[in-house]
PDB file of N, CA and C in Angstrom:
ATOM      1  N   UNK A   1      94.694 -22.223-111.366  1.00  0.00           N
ATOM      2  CA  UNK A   1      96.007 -22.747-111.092  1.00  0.00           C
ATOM      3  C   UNK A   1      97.039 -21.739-111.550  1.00  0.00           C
ATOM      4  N   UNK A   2      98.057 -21.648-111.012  1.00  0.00           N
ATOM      5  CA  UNK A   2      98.898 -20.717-111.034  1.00  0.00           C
ATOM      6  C   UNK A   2     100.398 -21.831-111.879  1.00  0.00           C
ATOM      7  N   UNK A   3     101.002 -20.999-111.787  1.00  0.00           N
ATOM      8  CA  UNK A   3     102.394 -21.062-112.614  1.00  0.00           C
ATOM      9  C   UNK A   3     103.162 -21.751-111.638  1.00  0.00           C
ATOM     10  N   UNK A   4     103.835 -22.438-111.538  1.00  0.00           N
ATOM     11  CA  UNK A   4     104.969 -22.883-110.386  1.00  0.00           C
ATOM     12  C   UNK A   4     106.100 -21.846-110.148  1.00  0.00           C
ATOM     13  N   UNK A   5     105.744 -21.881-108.557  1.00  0.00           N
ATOM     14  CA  UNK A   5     106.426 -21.124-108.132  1.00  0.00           C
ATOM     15  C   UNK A   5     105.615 -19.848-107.491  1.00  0.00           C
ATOM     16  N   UNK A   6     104.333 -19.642-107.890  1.00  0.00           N
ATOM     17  CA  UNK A   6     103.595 -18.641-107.694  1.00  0.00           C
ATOM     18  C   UNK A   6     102.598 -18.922-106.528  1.00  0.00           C
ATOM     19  N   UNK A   7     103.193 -17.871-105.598  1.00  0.00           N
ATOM     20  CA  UNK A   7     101.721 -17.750-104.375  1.00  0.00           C
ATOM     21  C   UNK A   7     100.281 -17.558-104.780  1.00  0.00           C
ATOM     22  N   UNK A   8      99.787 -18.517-104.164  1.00  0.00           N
ATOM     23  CA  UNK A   8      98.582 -17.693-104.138  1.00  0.00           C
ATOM     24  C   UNK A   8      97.417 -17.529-102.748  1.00  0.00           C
ATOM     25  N   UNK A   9      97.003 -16.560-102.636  1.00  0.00           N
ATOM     26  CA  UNK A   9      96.292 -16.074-101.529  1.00  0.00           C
ATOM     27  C   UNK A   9      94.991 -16.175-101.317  1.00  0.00           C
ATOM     28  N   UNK A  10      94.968 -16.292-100.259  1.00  0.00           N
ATOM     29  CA  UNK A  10      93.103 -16.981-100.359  1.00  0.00           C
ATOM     30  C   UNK A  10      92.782 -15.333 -99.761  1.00  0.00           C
ATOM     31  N   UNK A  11      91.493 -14.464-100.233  1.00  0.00           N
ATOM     32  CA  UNK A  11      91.091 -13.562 -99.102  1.00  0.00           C
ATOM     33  C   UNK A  11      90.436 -13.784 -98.020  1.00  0.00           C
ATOM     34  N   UNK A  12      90.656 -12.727 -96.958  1.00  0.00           N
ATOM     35  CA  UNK A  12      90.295 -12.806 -95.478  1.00  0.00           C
ATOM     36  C   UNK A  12      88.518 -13.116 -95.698  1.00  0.00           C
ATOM     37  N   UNK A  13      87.866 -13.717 -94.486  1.00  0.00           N
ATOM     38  CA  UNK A  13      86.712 -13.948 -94.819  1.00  0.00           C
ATOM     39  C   UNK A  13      86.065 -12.463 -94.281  1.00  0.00           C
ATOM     40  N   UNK A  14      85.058 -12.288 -94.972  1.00  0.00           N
ATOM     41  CA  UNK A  14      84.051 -10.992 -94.948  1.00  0.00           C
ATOM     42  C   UNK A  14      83.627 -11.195 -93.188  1.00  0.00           C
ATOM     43  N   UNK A  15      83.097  -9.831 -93.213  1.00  0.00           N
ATOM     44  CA  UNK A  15      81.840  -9.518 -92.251  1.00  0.00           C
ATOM     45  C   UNK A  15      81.205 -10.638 -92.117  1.00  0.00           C
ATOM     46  N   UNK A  16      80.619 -10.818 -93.493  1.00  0.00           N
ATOM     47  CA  UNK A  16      78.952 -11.824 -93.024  1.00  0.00           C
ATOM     48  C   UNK A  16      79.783 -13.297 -92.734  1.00  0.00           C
ATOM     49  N   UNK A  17      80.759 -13.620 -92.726  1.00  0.00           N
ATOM     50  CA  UNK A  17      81.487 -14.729 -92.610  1.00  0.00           C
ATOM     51  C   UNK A  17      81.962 -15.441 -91.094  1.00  0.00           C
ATOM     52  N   UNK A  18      81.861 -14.292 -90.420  1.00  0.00           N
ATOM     53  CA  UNK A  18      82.266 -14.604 -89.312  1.00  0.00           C
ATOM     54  C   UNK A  18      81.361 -14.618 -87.975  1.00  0.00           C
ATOM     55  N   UNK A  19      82.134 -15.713 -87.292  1.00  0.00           N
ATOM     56  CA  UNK A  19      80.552 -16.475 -86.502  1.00  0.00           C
ATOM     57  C   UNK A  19      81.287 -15.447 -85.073  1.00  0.00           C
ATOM     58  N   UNK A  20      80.205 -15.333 -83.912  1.00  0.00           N
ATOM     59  CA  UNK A  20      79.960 -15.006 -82.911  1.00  0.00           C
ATOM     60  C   UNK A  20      79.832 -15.851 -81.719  1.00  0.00           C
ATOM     61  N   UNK A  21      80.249 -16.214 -81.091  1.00  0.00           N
ATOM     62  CA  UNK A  21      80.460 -17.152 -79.522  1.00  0.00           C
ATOM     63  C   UNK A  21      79.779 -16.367 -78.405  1.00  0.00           C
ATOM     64  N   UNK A  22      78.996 -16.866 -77.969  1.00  0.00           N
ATOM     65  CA  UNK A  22      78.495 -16.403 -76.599  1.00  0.00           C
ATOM     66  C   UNK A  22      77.937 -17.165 -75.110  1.00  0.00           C
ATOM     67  N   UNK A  23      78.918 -17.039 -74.385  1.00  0.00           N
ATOM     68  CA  UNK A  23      79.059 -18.008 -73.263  1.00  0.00           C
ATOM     69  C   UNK A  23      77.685 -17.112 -72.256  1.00  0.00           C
ATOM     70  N   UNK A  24      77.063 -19.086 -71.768  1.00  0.00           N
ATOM     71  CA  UNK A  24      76.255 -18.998 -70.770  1.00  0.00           C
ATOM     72  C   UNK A  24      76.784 -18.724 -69.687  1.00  0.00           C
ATOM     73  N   UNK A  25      76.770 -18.411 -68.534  1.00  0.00           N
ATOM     74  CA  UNK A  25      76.885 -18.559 -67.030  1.00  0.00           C
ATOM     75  C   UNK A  25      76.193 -18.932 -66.201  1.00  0.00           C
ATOM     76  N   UNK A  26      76.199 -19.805 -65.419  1.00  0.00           N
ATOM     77  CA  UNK A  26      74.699 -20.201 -64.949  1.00  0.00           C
ATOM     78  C   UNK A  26      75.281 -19.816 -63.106  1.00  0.00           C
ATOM     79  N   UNK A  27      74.529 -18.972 -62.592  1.00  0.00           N
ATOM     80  CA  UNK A  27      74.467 -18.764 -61.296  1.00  0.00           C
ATOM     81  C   UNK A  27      73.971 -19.255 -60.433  1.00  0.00           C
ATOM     82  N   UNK A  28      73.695 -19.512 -59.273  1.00  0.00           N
ATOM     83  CA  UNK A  28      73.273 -19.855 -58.252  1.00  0.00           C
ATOM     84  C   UNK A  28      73.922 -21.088 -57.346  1.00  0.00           C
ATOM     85  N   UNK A  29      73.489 -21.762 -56.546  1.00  0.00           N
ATOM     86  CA  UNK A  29      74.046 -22.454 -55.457  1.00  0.00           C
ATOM     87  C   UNK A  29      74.865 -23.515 -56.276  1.00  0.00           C
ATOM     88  N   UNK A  30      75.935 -24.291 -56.063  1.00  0.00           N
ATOM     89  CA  UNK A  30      76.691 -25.520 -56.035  1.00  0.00           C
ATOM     90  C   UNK A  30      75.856 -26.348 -55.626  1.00  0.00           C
ATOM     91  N   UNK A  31      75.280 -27.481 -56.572  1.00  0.00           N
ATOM     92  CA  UNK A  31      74.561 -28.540 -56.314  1.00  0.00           C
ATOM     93  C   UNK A  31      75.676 -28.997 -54.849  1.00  0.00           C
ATOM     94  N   UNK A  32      74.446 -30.108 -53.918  1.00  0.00           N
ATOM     95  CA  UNK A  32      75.135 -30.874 -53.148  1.00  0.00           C
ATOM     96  C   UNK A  32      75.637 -32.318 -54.130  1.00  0.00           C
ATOM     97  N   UNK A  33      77.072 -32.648 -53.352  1.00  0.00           N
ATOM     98  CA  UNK A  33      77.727 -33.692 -54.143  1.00  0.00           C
ATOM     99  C   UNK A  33      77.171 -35.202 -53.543  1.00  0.00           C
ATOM    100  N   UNK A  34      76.518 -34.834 -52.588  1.00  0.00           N
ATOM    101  CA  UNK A  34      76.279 -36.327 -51.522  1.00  0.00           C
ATOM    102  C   UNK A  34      77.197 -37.554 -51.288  1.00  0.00           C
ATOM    103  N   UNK A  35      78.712 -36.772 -50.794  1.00  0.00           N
ATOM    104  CA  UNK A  35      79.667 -37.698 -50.738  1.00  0.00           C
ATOM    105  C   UNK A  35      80.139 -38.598 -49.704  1.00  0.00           C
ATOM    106  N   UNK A  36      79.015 -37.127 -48.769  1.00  0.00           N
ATOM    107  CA  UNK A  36      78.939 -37.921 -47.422  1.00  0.00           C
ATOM    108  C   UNK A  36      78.103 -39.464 -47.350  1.00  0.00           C
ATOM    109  N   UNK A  37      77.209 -38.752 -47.762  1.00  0.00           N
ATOM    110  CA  UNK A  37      75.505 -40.263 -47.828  1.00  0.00           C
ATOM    111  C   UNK A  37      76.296 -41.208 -49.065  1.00  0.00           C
ATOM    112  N   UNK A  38      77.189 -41.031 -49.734  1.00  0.00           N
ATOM    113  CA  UNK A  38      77.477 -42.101 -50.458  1.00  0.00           C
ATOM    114  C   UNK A  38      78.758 -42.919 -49.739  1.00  0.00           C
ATOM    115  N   UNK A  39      79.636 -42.262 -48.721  1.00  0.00           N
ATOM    116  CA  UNK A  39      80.159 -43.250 -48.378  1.00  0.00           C
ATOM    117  C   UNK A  39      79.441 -43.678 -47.081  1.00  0.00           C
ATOM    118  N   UNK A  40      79.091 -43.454 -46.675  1.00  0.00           N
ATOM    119  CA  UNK A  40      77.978 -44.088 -45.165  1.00  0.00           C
ATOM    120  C   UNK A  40      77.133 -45.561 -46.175  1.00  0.00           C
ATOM    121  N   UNK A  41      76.463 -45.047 -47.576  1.00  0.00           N
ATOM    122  CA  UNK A  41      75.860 -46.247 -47.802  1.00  0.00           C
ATOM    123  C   UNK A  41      77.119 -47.209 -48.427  1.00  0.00           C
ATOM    124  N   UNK A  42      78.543 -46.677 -48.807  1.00  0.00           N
ATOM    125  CA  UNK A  42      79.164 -47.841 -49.055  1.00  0.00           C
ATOM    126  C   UNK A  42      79.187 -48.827 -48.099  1.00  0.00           C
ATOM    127  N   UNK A  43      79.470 -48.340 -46.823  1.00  0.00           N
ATOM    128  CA  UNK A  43      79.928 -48.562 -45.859  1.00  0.00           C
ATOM    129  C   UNK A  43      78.736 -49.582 -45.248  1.00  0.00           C
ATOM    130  N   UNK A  44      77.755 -49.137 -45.659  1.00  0.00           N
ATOM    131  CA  UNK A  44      76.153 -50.849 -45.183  1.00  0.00           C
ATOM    132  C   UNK A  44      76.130 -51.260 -46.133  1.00  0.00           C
ATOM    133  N   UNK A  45      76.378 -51.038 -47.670  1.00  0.00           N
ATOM    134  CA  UNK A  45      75.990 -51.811 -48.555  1.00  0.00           C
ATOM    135  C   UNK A  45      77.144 -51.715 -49.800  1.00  0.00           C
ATOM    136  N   UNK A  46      78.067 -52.577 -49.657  1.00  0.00           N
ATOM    137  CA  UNK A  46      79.267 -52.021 -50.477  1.00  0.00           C
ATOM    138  C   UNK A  46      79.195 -51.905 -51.880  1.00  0.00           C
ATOM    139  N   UNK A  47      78.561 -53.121 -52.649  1.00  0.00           N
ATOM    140  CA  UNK A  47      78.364 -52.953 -54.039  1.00  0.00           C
ATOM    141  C   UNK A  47      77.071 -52.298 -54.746  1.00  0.00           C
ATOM    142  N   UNK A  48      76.327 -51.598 -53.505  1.00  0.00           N
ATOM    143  CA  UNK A  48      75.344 -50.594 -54.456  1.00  0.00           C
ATOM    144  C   UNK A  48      75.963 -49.184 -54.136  1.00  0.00           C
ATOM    145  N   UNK A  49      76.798 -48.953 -53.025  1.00  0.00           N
ATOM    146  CA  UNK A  49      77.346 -48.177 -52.320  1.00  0.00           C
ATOM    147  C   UNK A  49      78.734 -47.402 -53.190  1.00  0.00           C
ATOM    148  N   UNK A  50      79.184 -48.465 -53.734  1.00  0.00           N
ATOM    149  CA  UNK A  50      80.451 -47.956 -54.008  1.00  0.00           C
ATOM    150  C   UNK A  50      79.798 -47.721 -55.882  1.00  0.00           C
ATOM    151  N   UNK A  51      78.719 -47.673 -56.397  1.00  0.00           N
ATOM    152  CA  UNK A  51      78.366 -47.036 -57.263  1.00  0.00           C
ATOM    153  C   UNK A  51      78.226 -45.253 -56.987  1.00  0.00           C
ATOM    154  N   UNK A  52      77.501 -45.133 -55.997  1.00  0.00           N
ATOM    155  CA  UNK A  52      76.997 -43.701 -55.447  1.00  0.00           C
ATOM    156  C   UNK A  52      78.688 -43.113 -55.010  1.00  0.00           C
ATOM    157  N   UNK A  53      79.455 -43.420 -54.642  1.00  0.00           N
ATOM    158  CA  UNK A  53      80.916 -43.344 -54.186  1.00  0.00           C
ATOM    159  C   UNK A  53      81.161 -42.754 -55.638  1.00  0.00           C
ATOM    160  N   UNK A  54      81.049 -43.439 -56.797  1.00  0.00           N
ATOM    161  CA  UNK A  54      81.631 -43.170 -58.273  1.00  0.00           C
ATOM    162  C   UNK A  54      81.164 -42.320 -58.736  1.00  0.00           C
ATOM    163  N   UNK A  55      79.955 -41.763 -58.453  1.00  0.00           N
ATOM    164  CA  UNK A  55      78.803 -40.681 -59.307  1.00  0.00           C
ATOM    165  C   UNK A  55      78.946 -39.528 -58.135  1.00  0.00           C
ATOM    166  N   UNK A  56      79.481 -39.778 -56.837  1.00  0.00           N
ATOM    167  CA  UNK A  56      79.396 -38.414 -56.127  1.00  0.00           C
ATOM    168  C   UNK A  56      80.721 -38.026 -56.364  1.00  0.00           C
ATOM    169  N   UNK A  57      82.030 -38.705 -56.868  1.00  0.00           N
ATOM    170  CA  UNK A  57      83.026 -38.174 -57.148  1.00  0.00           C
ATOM    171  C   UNK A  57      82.982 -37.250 -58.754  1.00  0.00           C
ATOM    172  N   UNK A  58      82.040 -37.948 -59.390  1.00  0.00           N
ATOM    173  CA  UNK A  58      81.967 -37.905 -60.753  1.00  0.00           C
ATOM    174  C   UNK A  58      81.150 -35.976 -60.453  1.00  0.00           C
ATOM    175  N   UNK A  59      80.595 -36.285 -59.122  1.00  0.00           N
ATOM    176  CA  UNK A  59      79.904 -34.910 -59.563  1.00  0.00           C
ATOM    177  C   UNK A  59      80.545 -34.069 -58.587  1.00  0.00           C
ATOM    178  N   UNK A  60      81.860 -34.268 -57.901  1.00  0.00           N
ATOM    179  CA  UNK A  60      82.717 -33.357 -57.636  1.00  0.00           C
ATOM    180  C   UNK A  60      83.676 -32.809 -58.234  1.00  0.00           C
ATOM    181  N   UNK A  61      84.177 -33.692 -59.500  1.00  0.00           N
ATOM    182  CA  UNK A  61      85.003 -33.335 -60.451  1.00  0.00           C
ATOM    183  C   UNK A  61      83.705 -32.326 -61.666  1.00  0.00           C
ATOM    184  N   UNK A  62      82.847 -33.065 -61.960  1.00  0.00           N
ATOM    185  CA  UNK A  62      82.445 -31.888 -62.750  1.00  0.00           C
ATOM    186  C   UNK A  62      82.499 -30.509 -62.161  1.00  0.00           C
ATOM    187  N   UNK A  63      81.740 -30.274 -60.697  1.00  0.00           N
ATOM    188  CA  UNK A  63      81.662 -29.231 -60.224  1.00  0.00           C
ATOM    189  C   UNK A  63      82.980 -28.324 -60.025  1.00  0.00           C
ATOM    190  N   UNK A  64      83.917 -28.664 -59.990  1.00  0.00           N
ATOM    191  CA  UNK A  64      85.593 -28.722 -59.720  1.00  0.00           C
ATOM    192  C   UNK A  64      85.486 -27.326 -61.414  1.00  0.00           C
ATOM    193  N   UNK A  65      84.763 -28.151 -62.626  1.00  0.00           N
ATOM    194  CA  UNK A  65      85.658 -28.121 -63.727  1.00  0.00           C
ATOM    195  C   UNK A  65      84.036 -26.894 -64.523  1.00  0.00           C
ATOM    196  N   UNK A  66      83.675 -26.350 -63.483  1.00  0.00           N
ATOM    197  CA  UNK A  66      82.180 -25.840 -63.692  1.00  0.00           C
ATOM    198  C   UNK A  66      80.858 -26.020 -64.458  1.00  0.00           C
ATOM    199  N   UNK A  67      80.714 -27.707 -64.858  1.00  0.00           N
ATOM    200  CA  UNK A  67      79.771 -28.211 -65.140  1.00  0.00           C
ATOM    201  C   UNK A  67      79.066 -28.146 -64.390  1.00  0.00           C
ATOM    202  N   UNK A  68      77.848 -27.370 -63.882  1.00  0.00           N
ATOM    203  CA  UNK A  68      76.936 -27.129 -62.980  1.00  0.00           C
ATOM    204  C   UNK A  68      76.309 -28.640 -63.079  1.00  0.00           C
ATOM    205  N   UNK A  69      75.446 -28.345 -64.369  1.00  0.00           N
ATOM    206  CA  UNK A  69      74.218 -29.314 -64.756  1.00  0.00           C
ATOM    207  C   UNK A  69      74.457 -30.803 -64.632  1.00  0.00           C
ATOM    208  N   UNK A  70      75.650 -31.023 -65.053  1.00  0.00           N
ATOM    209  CA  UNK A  70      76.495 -32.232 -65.186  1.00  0.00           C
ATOM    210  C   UNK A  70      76.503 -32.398 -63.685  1.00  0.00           C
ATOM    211  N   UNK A  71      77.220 -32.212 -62.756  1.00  0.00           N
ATOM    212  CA  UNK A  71      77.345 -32.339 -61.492  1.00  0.00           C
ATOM    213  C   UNK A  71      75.656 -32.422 -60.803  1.00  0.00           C
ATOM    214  N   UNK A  72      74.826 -31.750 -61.119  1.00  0.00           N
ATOM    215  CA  UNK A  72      73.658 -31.777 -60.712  1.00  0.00           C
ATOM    216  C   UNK A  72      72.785 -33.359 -60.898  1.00  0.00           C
ATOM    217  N   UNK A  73      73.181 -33.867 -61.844  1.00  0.00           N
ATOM    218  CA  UNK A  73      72.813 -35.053 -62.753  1.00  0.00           C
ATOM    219  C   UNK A  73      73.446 -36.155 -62.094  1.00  0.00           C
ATOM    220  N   UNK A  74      75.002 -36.170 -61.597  1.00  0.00           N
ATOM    221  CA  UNK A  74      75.377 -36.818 -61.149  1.00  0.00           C
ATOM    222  C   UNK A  74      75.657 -37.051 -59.730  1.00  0.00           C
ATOM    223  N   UNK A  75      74.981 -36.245 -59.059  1.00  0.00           N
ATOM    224  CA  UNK A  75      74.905 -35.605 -57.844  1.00  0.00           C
ATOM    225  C   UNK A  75      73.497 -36.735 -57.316  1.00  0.00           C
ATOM    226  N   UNK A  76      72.228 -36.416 -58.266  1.00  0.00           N
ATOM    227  CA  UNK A  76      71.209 -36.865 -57.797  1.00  0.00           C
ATOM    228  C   UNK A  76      71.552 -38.395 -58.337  1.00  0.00           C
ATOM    229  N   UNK A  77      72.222 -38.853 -59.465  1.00  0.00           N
ATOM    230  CA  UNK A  77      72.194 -40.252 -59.451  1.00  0.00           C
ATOM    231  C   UNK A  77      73.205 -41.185 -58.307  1.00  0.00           C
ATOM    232  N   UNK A  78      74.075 -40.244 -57.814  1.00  0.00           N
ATOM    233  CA  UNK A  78      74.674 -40.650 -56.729  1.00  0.00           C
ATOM    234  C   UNK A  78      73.422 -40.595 -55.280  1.00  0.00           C
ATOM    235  N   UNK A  79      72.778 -39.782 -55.020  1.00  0.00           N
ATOM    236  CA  UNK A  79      71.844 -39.807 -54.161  1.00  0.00           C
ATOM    237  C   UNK A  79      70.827 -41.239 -54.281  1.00  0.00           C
ATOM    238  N   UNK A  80      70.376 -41.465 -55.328  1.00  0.00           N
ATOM    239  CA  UNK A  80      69.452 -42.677 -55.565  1.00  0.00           C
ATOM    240  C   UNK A  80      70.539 -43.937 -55.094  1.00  0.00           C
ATOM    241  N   UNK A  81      71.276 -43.856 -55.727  1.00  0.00           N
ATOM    242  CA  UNK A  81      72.163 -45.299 -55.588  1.00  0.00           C
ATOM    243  C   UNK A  81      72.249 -45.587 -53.899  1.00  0.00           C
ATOM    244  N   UNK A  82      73.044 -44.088 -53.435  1.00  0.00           N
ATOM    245  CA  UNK A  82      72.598 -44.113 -51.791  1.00  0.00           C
ATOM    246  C   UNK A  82      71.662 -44.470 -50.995  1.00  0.00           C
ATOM    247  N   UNK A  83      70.883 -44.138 -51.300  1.00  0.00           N
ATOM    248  CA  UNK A  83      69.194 -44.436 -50.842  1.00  0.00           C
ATOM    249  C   UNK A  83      69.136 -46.048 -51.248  1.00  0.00           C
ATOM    250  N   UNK A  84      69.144 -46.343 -52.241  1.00  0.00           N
ATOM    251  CA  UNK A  84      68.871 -47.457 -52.689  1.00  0.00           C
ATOM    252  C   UNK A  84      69.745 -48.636 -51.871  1.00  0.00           C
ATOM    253  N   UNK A  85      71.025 -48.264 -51.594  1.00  0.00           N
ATOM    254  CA  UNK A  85      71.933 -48.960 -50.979  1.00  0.00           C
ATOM    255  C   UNK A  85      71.754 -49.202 -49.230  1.00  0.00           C
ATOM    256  N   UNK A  86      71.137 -47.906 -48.616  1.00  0.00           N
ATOM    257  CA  UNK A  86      70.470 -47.888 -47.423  1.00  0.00           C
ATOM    258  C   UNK A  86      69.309 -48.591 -47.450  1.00  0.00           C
ATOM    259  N   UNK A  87      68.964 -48.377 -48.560  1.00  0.00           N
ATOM    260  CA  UNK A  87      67.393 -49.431 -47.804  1.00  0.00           C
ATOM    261  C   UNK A  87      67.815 -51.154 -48.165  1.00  0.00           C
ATOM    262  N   UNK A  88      68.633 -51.463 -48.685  1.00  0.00           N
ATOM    263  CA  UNK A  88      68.993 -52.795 -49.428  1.00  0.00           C
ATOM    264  C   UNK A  88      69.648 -53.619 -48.068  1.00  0.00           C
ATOM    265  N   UNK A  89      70.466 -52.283 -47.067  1.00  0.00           N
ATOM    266  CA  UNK A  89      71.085 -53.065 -45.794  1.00  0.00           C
ATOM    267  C   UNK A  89      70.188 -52.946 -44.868  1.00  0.00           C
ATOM    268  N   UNK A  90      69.114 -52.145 -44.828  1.00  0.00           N
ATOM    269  CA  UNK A  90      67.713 -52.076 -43.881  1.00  0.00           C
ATOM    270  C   UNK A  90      67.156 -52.985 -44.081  1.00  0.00           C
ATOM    271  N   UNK A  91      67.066 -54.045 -45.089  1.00  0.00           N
ATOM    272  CA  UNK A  91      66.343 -55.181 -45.068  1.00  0.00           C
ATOM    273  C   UNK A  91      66.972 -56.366 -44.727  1.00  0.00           C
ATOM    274  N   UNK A  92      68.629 -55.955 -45.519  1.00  0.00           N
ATOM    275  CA  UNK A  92      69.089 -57.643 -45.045  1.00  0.00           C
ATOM    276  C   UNK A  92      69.168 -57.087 -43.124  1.00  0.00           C
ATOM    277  N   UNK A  93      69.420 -56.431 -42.809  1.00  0.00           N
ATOM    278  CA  UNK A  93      69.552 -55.911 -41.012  1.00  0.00           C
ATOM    279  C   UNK A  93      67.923 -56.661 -40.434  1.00  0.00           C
ATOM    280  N   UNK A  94      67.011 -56.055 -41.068  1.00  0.00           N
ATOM    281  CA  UNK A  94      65.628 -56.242 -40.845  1.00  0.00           C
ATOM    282  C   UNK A  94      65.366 -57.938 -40.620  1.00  0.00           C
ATOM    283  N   UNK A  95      65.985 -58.616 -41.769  1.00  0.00           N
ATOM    284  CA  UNK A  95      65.651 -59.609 -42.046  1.00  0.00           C
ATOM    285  C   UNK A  95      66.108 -60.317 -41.376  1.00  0.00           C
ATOM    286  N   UNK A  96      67.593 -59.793 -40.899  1.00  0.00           N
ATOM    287  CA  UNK A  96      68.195 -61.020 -40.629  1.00  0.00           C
ATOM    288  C   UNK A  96      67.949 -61.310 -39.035  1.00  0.00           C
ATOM    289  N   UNK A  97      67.821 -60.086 -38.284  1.00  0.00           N
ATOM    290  CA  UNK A  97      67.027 -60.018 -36.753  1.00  0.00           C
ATOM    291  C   UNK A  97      65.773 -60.623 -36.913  1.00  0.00           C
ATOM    292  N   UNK A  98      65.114 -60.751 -37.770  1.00  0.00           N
ATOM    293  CA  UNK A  98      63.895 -61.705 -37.778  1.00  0.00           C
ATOM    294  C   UNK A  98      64.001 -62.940 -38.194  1.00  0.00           C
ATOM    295  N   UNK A  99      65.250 -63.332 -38.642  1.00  0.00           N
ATOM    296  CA  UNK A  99      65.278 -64.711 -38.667  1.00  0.00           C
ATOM    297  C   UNK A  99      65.660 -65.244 -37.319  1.00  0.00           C
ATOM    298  N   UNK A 100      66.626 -64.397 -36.626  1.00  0.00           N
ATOM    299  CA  UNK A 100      67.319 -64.673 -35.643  1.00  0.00           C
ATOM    300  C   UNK A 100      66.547 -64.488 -34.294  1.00  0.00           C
ATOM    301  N   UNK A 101      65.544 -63.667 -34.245  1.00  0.00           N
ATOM    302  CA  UNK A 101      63.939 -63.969 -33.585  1.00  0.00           C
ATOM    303  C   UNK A 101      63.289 -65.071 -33.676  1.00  0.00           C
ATOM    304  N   UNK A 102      63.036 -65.582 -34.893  1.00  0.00           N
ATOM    305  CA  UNK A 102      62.249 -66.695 -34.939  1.00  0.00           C
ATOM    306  C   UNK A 102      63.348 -68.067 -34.742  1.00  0.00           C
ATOM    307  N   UNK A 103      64.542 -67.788 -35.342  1.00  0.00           N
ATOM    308  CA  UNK A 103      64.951 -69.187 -34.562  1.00  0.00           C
ATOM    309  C   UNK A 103      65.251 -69.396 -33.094  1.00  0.00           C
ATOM    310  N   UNK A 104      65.825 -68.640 -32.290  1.00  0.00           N
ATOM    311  CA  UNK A 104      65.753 -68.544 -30.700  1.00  0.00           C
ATOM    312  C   UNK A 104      64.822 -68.528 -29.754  1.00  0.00           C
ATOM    313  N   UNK A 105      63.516 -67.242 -30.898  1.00  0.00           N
ATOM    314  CA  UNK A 105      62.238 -67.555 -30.049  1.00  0.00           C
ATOM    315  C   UNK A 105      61.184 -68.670 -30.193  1.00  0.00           C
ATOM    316  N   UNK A 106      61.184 -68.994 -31.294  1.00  0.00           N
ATOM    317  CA  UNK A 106      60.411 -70.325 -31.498  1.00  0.00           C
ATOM    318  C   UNK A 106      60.914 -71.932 -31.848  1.00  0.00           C
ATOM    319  N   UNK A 107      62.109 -72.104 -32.954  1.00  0.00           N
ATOM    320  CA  UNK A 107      62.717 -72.985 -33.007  1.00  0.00           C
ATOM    321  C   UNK A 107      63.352 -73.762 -31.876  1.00  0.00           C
ATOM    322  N   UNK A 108      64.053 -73.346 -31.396  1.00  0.00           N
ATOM    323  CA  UNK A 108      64.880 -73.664 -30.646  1.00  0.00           C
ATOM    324  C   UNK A 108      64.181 -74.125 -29.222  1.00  0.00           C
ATOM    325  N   UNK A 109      63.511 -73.313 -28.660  1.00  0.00           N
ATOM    326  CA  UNK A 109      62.712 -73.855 -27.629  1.00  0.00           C
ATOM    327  C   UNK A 109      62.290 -75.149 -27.730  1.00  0.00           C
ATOM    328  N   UNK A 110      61.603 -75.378 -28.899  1.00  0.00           N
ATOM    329  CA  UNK A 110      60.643 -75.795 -29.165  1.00  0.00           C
ATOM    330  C   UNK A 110      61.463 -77.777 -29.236  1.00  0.00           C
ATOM    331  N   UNK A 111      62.835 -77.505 -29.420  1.00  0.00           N
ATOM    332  CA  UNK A 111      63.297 -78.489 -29.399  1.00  0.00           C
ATOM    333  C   UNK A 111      63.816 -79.072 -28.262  1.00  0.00           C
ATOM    334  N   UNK A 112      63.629 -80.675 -27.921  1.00  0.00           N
ATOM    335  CA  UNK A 112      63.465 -81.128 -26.978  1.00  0.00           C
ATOM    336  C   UNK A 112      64.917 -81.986 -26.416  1.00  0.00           C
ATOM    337  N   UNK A 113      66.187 -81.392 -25.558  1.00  0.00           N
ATOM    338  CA  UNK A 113      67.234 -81.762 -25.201  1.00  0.00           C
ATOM    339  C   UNK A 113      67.544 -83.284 -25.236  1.00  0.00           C
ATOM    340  N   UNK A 114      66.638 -83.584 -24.043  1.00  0.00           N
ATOM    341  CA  UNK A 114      66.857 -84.695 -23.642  1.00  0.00           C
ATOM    342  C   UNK A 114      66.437 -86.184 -24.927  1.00  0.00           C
TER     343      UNK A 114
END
């Protein structure tokens, strides 16, 4: 402790004191964002759809901000949700022409007007 009134100085840190930073770069292609296939599946299946909508934006802004990996991550979880959302309206589509088969082609006949 010093006297009041009196500076005191801390010294500069040494050689062995001081740290070193060294940035990765990672090269090669721009993941795909699949923003297309995520709004096509909003568009058949809105609430699995408009998840893949959120994760392909999510992985256009990373890519925007050069999170490769990040964008890559969110790129493919936007792809699943897509997929997932296409096949979810392939069934109710599927299903629902086969209900609508079986009631016209068999029900309905089958019932007697008169």
């Amino acid at each position: 402790m010093g006297v009041a009134g009196e500076v005191q100085y801390q010294p500069y840190p040494g050689p062995q004191d001081q740290v070193q930073v060294q940035q990765v770069i990672v090269t090669g292609p721009a993941p795909r964002t699949n923003v297309i296939l995520s709004w096509i599946s909003c568009i058949c299946c809105f609430p699995i759809g408009i998840v893949a909508v959120v994760k392909a934006h999510d992985a256009d802004r990373r890519l925007m901000y050069g999170d490769l990996d990040g964008a890559r991550r969110s790129a493919e979880v936007a792809k699943y949700f897509a997929i997932a959302a296409l096949v979810v309206a392939g069934i109710i589509i599927l299903g629902g022409t086969g209900f609508l088969i079986f009631l016209f082609g068999f029900l309905l006949p089958s019932i007697d007007p008169s």
